[in-house]
PDB file of N, CA and C in Angstrom:
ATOM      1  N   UNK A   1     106.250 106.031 119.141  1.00  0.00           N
ATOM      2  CA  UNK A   1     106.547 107.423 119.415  1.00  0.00           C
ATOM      3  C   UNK A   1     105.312 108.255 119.076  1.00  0.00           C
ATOM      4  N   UNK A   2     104.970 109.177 120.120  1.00  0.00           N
ATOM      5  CA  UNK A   2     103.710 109.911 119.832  1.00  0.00           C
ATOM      6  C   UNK A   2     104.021 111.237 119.708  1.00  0.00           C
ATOM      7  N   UNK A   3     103.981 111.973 118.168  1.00  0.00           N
ATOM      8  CA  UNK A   3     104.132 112.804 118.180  1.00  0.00           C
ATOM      9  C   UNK A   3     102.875 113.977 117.417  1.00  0.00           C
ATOM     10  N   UNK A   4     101.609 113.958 118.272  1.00  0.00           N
ATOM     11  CA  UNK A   4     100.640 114.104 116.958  1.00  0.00           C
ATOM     12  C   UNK A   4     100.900 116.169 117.385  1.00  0.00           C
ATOM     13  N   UNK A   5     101.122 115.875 118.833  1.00  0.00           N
ATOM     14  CA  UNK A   5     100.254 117.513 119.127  1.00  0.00           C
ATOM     15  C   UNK A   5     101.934 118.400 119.515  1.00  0.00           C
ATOM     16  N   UNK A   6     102.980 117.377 119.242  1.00  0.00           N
ATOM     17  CA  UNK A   6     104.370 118.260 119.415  1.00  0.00           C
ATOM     18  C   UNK A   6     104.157 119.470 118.179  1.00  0.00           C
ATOM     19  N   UNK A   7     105.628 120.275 118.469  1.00  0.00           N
ATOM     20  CA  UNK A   7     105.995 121.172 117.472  1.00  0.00           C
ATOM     21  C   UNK A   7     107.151 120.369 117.132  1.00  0.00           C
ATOM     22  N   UNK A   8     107.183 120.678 115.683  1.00  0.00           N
ATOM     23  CA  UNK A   8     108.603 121.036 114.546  1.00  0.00           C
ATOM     24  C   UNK A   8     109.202 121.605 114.382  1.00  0.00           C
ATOM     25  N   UNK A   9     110.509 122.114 114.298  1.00  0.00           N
ATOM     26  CA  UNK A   9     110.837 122.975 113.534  1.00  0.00           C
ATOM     27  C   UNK A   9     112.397 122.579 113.316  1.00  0.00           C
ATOM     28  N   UNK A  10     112.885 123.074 111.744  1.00  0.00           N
ATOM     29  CA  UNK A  10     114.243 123.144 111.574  1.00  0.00           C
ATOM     30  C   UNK A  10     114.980 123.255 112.506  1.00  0.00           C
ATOM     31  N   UNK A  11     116.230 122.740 112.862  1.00  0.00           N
ATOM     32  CA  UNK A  11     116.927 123.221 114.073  1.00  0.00           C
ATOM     33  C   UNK A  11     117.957 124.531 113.057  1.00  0.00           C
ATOM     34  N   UNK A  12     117.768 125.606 114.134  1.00  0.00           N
ATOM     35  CA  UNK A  12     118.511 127.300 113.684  1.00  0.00           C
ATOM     36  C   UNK A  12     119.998 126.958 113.342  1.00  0.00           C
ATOM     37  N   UNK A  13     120.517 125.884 113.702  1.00  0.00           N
ATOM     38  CA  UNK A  13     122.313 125.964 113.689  1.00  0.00           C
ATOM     39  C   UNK A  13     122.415 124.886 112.364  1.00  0.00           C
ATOM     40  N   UNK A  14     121.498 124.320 111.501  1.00  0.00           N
ATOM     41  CA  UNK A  14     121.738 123.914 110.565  1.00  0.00           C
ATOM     42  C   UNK A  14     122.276 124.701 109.419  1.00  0.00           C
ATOM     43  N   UNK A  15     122.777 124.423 108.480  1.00  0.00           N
ATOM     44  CA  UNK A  15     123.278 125.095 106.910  1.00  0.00           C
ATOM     45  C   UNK A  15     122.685 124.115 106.409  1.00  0.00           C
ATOM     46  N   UNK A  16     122.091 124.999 105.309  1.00  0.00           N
ATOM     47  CA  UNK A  16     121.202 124.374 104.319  1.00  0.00           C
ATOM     48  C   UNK A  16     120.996 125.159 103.045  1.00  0.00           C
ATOM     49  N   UNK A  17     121.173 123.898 102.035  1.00  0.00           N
ATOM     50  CA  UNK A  17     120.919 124.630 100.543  1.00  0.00           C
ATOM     51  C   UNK A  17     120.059 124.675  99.646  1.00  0.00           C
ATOM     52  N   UNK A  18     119.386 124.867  98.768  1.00  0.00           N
ATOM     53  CA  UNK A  18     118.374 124.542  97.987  1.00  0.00           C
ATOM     54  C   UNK A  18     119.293 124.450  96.650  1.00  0.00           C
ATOM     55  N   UNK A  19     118.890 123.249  95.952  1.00  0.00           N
ATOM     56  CA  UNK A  19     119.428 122.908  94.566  1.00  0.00           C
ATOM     57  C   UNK A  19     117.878 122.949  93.504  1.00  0.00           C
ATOM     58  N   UNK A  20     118.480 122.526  92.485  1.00  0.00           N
ATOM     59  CA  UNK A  20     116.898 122.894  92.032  1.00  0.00           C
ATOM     60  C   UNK A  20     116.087 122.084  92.545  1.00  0.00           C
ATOM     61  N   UNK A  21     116.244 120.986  92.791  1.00  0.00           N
ATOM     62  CA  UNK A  21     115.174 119.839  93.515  1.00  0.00           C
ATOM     63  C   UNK A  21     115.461 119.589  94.537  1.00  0.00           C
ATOM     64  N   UNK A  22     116.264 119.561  95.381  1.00  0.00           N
ATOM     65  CA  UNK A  22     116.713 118.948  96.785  1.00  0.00           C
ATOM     66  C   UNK A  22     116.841 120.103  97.275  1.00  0.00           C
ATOM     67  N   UNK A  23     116.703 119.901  98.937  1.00  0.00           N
ATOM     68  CA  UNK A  23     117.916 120.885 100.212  1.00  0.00           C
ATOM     69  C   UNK A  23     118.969 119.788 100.345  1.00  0.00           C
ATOM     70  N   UNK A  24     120.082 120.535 100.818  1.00  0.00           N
ATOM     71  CA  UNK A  24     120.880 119.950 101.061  1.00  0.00           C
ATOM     72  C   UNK A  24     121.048 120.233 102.865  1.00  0.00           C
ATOM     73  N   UNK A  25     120.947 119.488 103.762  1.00  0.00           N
ATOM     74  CA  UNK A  25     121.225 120.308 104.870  1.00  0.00           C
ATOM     75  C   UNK A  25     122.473 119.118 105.666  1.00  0.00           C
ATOM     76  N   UNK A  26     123.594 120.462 106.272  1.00  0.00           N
ATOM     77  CA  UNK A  26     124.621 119.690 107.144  1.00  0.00           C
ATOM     78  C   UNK A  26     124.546 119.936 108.789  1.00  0.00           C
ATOM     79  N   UNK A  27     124.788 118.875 109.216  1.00  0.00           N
ATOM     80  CA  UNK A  27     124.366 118.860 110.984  1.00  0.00           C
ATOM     81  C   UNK A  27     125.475 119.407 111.269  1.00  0.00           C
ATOM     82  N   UNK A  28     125.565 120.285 112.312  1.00  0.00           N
ATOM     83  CA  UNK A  28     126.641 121.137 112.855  1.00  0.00           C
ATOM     84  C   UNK A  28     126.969 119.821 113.794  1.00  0.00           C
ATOM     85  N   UNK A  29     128.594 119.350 113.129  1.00  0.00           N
ATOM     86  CA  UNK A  29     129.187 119.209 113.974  1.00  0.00           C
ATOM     87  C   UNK A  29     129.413 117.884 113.800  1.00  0.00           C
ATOM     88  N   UNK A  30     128.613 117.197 113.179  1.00  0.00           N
ATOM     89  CA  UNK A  30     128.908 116.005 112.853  1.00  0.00           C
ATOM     90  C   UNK A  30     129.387 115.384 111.375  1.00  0.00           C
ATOM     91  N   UNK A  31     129.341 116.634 110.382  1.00  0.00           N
ATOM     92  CA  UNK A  31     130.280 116.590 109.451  1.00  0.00           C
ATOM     93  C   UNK A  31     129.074 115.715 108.278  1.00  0.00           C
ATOM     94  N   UNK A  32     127.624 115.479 108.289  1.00  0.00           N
ATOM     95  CA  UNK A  32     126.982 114.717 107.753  1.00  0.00           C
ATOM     96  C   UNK A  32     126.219 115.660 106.978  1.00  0.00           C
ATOM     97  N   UNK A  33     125.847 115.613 105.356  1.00  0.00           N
ATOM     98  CA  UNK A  33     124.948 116.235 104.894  1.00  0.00           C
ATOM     99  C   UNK A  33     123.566 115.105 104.460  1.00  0.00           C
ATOM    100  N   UNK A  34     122.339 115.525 104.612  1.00  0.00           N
ATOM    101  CA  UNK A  34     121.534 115.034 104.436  1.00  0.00           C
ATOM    102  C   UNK A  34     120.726 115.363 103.274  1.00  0.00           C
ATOM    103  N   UNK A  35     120.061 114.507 102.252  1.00  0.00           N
ATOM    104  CA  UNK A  35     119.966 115.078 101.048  1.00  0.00           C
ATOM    105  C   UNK A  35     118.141 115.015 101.322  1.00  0.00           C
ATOM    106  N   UNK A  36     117.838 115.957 101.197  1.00  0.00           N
ATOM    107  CA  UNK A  36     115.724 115.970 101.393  1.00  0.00           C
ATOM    108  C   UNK A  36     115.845 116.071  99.772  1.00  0.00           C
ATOM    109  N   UNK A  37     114.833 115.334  98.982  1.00  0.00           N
ATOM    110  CA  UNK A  37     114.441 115.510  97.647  1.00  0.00           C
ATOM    111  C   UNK A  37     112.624 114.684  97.649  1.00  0.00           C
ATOM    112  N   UNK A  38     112.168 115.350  96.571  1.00  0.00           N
ATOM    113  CA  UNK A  38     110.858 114.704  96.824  1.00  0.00           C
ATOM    114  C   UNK A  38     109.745 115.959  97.549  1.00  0.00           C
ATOM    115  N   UNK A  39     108.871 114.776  98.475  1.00  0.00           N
ATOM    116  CA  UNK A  39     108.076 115.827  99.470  1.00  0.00           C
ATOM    117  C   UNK A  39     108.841 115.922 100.526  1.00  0.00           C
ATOM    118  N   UNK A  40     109.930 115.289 100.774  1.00  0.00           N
ATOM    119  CA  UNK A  40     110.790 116.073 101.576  1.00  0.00           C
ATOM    120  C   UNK A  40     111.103 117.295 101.727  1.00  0.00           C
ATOM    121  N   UNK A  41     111.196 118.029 100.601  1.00  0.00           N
ATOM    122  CA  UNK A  41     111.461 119.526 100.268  1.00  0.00           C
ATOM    123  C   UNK A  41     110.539 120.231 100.624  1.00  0.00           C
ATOM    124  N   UNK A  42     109.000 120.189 100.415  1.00  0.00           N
ATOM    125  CA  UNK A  42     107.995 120.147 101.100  1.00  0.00           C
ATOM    126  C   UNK A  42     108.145 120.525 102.731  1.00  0.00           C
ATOM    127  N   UNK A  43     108.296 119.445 103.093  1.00  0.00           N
ATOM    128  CA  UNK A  43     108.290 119.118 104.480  1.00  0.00           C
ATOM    129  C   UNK A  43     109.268 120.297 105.533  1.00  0.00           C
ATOM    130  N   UNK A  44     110.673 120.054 104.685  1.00  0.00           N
ATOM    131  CA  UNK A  44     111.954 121.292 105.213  1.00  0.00           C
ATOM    132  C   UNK A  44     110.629 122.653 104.833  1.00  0.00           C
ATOM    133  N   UNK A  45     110.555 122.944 103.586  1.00  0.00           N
ATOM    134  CA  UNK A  45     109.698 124.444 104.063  1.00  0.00           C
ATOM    135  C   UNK A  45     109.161 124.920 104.631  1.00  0.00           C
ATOM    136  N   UNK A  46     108.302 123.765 104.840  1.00  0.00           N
ATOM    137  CA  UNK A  46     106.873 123.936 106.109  1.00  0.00           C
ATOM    138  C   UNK A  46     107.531 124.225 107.698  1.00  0.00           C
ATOM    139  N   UNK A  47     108.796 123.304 108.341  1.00  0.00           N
ATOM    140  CA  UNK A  47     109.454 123.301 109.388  1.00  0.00           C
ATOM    141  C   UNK A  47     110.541 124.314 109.213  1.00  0.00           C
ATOM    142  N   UNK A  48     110.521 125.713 108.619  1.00  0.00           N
ATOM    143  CA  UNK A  48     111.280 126.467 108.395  1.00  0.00           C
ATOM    144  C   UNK A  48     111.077 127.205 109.537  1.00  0.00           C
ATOM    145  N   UNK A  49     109.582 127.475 110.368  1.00  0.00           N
ATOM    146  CA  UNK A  49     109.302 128.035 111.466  1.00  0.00           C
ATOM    147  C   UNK A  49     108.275 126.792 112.386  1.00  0.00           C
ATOM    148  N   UNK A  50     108.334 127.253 113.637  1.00  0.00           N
ATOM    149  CA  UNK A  50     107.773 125.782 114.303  1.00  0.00           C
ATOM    150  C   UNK A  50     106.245 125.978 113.773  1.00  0.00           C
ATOM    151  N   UNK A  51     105.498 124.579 113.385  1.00  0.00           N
ATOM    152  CA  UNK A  51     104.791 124.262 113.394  1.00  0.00           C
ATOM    153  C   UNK A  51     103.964 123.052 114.561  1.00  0.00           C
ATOM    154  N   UNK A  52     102.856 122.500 114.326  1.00  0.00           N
ATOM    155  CA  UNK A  52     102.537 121.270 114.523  1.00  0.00           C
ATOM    156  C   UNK A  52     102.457 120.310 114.566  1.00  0.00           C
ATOM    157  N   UNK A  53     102.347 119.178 114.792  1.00  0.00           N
ATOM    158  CA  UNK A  53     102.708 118.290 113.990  1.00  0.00           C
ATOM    159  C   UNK A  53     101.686 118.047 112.899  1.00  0.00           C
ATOM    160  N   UNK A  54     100.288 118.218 113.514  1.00  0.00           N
ATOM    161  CA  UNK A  54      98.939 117.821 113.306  1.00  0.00           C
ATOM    162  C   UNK A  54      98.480 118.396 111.815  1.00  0.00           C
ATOM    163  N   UNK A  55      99.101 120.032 112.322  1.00  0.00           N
ATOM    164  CA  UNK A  55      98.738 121.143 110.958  1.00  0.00           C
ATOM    165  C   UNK A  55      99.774 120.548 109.698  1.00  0.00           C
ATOM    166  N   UNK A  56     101.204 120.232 110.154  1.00  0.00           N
ATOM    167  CA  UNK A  56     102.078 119.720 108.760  1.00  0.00           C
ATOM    168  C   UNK A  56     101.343 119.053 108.248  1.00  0.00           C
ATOM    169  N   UNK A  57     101.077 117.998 108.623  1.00  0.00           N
ATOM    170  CA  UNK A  57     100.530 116.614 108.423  1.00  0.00           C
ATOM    171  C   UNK A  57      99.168 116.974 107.444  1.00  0.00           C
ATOM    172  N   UNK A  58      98.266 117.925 107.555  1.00  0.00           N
ATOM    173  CA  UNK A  58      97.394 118.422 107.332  1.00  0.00           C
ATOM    174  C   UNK A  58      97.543 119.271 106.142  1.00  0.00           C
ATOM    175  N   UNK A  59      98.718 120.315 106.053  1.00  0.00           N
ATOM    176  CA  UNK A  59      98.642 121.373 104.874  1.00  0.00           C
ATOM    177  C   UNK A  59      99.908 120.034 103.986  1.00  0.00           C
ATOM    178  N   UNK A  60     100.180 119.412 104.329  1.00  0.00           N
ATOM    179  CA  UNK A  60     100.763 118.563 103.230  1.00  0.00           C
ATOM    180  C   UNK A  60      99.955 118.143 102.286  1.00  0.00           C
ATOM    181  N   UNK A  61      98.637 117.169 103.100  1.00  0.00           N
ATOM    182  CA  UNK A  61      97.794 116.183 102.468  1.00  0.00           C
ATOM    183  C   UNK A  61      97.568 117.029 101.532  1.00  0.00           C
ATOM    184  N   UNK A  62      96.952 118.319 102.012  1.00  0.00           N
ATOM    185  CA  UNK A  62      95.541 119.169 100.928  1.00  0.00           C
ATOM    186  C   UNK A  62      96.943 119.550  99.864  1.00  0.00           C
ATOM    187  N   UNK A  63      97.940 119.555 100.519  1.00  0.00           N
ATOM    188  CA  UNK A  63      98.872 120.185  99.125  1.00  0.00           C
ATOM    189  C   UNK A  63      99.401 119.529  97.898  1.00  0.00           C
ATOM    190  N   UNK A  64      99.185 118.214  98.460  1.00  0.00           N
ATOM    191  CA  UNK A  64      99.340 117.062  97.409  1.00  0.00           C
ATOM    192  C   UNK A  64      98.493 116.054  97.416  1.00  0.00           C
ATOM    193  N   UNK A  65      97.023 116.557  97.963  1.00  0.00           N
ATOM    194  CA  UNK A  65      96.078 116.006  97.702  1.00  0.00           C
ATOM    195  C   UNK A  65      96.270 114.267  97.753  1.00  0.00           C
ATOM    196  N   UNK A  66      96.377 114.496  99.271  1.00  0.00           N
ATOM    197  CA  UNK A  66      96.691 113.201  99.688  1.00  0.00           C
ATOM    198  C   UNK A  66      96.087 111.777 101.651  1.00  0.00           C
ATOM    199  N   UNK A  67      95.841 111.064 101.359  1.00  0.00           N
ATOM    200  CA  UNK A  67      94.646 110.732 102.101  1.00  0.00           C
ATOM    201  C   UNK A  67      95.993 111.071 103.257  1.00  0.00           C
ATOM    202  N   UNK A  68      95.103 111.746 104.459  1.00  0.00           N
ATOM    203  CA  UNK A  68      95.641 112.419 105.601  1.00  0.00           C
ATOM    204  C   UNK A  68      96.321 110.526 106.016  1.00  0.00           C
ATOM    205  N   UNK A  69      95.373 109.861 106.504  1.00  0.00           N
ATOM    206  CA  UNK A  69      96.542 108.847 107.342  1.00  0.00           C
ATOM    207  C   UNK A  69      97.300 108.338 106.484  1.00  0.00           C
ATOM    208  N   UNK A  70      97.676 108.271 105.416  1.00  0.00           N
ATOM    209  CA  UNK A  70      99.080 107.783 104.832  1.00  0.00           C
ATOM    210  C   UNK A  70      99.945 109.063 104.985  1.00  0.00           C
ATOM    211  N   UNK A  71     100.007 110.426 105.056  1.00  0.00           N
ATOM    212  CA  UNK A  71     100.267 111.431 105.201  1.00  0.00           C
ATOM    213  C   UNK A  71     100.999 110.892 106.590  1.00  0.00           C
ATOM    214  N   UNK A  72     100.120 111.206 107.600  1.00  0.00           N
ATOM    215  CA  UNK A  72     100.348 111.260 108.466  1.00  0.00           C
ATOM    216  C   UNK A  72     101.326 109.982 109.042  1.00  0.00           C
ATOM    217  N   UNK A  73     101.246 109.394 108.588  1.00  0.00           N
ATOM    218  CA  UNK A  73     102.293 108.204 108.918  1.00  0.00           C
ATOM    219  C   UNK A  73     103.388 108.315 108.435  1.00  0.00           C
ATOM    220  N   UNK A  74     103.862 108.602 107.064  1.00  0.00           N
ATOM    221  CA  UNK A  74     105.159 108.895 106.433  1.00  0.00           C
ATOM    222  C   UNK A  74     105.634 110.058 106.958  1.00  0.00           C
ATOM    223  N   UNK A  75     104.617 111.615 107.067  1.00  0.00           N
ATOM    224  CA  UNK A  75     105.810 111.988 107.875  1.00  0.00           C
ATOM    225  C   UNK A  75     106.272 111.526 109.300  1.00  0.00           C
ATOM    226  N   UNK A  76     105.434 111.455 110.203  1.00  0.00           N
ATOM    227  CA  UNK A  76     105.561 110.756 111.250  1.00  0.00           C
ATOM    228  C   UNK A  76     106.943 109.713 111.194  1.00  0.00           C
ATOM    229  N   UNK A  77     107.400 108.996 110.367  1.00  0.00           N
ATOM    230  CA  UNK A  77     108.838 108.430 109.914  1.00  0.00           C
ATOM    231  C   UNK A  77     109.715 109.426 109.837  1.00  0.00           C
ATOM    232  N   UNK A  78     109.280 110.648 108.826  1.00  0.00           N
ATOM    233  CA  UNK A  78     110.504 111.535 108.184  1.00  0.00           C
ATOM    234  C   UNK A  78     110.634 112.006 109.372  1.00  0.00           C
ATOM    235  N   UNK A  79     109.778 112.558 110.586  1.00  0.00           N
ATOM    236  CA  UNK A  79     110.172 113.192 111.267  1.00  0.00           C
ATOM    237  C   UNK A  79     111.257 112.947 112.394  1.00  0.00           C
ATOM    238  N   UNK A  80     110.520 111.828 112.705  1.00  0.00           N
ATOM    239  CA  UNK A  80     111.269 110.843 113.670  1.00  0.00           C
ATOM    240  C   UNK A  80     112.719 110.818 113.116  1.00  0.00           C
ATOM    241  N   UNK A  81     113.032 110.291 111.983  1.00  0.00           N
ATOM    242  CA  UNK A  81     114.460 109.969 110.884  1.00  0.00           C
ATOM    243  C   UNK A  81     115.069 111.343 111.705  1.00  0.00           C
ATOM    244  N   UNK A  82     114.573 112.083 110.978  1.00  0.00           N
ATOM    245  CA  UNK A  82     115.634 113.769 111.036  1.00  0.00           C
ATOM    246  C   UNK A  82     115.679 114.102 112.196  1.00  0.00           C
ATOM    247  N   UNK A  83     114.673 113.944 112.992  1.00  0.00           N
ATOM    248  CA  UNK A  83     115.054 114.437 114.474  1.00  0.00           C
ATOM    249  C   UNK A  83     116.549 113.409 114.875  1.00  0.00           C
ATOM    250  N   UNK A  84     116.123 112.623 114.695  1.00  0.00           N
ATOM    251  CA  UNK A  84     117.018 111.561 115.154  1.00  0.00           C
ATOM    252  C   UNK A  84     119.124 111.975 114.867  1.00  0.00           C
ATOM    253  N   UNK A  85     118.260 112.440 113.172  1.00  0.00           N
ATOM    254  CA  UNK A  85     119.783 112.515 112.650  1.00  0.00           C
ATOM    255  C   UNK A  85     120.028 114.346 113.295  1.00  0.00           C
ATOM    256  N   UNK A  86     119.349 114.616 114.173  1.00  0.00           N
ATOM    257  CA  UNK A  86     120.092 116.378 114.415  1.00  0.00           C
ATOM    258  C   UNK A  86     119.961 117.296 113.110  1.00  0.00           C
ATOM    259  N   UNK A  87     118.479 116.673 112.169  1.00  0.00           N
ATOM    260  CA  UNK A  87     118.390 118.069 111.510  1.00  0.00           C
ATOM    261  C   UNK A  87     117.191 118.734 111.767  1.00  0.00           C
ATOM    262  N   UNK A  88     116.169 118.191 112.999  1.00  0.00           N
ATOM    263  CA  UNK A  88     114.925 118.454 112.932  1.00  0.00           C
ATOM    264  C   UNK A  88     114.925 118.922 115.058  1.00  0.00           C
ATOM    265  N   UNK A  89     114.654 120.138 115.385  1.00  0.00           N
ATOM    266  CA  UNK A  89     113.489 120.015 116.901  1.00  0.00           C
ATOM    267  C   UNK A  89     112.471 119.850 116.772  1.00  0.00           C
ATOM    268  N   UNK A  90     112.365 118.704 118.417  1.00  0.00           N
ATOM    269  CA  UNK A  90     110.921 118.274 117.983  1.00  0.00           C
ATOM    270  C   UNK A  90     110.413 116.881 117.846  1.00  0.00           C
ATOM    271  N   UNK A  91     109.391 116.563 117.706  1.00  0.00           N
ATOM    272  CA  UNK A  91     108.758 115.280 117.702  1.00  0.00           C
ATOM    273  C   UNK A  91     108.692 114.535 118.685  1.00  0.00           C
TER     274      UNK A  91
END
């Protein structure tokens, strides 16, 4: 799956919570909550408005000071995952 030069973004019809460490977000409609904890939490902030894929991938690394292609590959998973599960447009 090639998703270097798509956009992201949260999908608008999600509910979603912030706990002190996790979001919690539920897919409209399918009754499933998904728990983001980690740089996951990260990741939901950044896709709060559409982004890049290229730039996430990018203001992650420098934010946790982290070598871009392992970056770029894990989210490249997360993204794929959540799109998949109806909490992510995009990828």
């Amino acid at each position: 799956m090639t998703i270097s030069a798509d956009t992201v973004v949260g999908r608008a019809d999600v509910v979603w919570r912030r706990t002190f460490d996790r979001v919690l977000v539920r897919v409209p409609g399918e009754g499933v909550v998904v728990e983001l904890a980690g740089t996951a939490v990260a990741l939901w902030d950044r896709v709060e408005q559409p982004c890049r894929f290229d730039d996430l991938c990018a203001e992650l690394a420098g934010r946790h000071g982290a070598d871009l292609g392992t970056v770029t590959a894990d989210v490249a998973a997360a993204v794929g995952e959540l799109t998949a599960g109806g909490v992510l447009d995009g990828g």
